[in-house]
C-alpha atoms as a PDB file:
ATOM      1  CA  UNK A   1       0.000   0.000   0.000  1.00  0.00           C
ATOM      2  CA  UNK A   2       2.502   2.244   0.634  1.00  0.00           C
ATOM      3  CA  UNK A   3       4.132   2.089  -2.656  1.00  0.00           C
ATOM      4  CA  UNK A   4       0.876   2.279  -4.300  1.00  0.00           C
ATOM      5  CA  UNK A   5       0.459   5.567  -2.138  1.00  0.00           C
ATOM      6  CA  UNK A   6       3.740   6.915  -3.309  1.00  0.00           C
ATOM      7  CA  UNK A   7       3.820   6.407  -6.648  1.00  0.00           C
ATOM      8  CA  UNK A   8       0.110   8.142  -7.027  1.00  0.00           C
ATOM      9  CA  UNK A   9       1.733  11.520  -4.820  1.00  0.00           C
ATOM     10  CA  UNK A  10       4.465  11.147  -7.445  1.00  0.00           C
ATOM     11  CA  UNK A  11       2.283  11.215 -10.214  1.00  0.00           C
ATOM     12  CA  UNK A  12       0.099  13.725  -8.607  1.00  0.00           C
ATOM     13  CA  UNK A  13       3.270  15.962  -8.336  1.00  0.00           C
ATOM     14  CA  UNK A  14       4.208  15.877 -11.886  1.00  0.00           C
ATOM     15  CA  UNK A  15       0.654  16.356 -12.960  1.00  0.00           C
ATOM     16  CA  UNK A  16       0.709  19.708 -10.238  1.00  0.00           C
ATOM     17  CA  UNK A  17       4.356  20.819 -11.909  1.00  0.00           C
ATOM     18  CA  UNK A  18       3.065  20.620 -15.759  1.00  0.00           C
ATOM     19  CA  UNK A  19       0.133  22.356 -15.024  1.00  0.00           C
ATOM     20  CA  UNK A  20       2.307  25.265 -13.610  1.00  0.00           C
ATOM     21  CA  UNK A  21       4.881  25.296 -16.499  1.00  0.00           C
ATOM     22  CA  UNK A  22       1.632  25.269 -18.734  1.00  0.00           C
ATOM     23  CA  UNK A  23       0.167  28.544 -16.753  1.00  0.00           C
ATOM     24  CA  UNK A  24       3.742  30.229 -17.447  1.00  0.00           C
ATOM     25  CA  UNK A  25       3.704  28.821 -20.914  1.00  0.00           C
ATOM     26  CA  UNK A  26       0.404  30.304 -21.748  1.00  0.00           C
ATOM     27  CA  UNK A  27       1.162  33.766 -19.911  1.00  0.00           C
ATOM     28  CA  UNK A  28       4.841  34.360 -21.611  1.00  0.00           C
ATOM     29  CA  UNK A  29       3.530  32.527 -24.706  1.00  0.00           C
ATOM     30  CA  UNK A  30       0.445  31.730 -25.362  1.00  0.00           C
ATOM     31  CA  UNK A  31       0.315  31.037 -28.804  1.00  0.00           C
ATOM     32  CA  UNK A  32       3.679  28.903 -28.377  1.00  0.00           C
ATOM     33  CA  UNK A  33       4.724  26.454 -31.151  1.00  0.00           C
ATOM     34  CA  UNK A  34       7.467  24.695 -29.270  1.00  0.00           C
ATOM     35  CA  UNK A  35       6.811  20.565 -28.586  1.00  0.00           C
ATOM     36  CA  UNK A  36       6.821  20.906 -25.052  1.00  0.00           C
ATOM     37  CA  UNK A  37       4.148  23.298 -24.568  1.00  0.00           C
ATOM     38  CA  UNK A  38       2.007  21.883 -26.969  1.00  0.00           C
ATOM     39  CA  UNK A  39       2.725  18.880 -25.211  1.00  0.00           C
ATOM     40  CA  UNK A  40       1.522  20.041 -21.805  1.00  0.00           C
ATOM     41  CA  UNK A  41      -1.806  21.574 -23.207  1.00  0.00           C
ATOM     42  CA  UNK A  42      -2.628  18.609 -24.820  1.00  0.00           C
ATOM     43  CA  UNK A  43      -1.943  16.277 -21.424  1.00  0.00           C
ATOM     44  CA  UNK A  44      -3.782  19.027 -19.097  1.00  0.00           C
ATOM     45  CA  UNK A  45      -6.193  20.681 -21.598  1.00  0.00           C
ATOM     46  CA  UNK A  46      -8.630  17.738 -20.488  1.00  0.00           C
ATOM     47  CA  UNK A  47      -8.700  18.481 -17.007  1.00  0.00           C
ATOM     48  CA  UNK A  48      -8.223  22.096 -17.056  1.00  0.00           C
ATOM     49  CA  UNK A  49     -11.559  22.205 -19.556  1.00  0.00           C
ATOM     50  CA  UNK A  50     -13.771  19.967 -16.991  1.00  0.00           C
ATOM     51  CA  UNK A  51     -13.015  22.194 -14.148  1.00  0.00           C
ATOM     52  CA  UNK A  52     -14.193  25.334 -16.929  1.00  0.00           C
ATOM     53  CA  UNK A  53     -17.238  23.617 -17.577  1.00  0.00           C
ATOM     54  CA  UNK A  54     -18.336  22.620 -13.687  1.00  0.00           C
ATOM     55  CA  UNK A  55     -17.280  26.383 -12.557  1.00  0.00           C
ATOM     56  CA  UNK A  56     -18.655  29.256 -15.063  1.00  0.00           C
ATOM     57  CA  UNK A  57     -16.430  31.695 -14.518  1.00  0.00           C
ATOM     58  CA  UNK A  58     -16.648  35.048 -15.495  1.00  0.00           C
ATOM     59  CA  UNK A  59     -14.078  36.114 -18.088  1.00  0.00           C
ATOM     60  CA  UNK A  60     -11.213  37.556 -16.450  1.00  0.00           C
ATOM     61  CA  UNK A  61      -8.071  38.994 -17.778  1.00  0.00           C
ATOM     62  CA  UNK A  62      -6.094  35.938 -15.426  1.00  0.00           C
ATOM     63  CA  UNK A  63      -7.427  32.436 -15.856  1.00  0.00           C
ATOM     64  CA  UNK A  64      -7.586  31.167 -12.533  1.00  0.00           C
ATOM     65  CA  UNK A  65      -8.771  27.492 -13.685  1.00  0.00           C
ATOM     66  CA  UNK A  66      -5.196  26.396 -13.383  1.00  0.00           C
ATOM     67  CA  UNK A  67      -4.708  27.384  -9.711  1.00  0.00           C
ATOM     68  CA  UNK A  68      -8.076  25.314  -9.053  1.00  0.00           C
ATOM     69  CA  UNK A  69      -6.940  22.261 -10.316  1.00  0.00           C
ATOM     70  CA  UNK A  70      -3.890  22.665  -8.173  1.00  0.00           C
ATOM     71  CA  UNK A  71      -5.880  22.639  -4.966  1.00  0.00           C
ATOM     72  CA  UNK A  72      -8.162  20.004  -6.556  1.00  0.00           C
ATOM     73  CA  UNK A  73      -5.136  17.684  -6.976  1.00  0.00           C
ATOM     74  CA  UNK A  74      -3.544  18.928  -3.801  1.00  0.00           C
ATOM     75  CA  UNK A  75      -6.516  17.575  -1.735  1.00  0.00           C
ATOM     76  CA  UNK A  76      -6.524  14.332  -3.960  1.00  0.00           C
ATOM     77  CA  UNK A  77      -2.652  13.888  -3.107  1.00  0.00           C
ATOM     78  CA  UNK A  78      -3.675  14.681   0.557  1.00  0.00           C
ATOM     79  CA  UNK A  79      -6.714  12.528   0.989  1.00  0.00           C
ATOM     80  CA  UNK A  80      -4.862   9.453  -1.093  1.00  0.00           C
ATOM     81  CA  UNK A  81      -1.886   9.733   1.276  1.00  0.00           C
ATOM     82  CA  UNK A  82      -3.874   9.517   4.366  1.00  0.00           C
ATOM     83  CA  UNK A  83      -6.242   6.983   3.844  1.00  0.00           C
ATOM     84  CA  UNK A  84      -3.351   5.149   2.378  1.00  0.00           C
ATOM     85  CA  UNK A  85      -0.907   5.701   4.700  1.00  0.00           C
END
């Protein structure tokens, strides 16, 4: 169990650290041609757009959906750790 609860923290982690490169990407960059960012919208596009369509937010000039998802999978990672653990 506890390798199963490490390796999903791990994965978790990543997930948390592309979707932060991807909200840099998109502010320094947003119409970026390079592999890696198209790359992380493709992985995190999926996820990002579910949380869009459950929350209607307003359109701002900052896309906050990003920093959602990070305390979405923050709470996973937490709640997975401890019941695991």
């Amino acid at each position: 169990m506890y390798l199963l609860a490490k390796t999903v923290e791990i994965l978790l982690s990543i997930y948390i650290w592309m979707i932060i490169l991807r909200a840099i990407i998109s502010w320094v960059s947003p119409y970026s041609r390079f592999p890696l960012a198209s790359l992380l919208f493709r992985l995190t596009d999926p996820f990002l757009g579910k949380i869009r369509q459950l929350l209607p937010l307003p359109r701002m000039a900052i896309d906050i959906t990003p920093v959602i998802a990070i305390l979405i999978l923050m709470l996973i990672r937490y709640l997975f750790s401890a019941v695991l653990s």
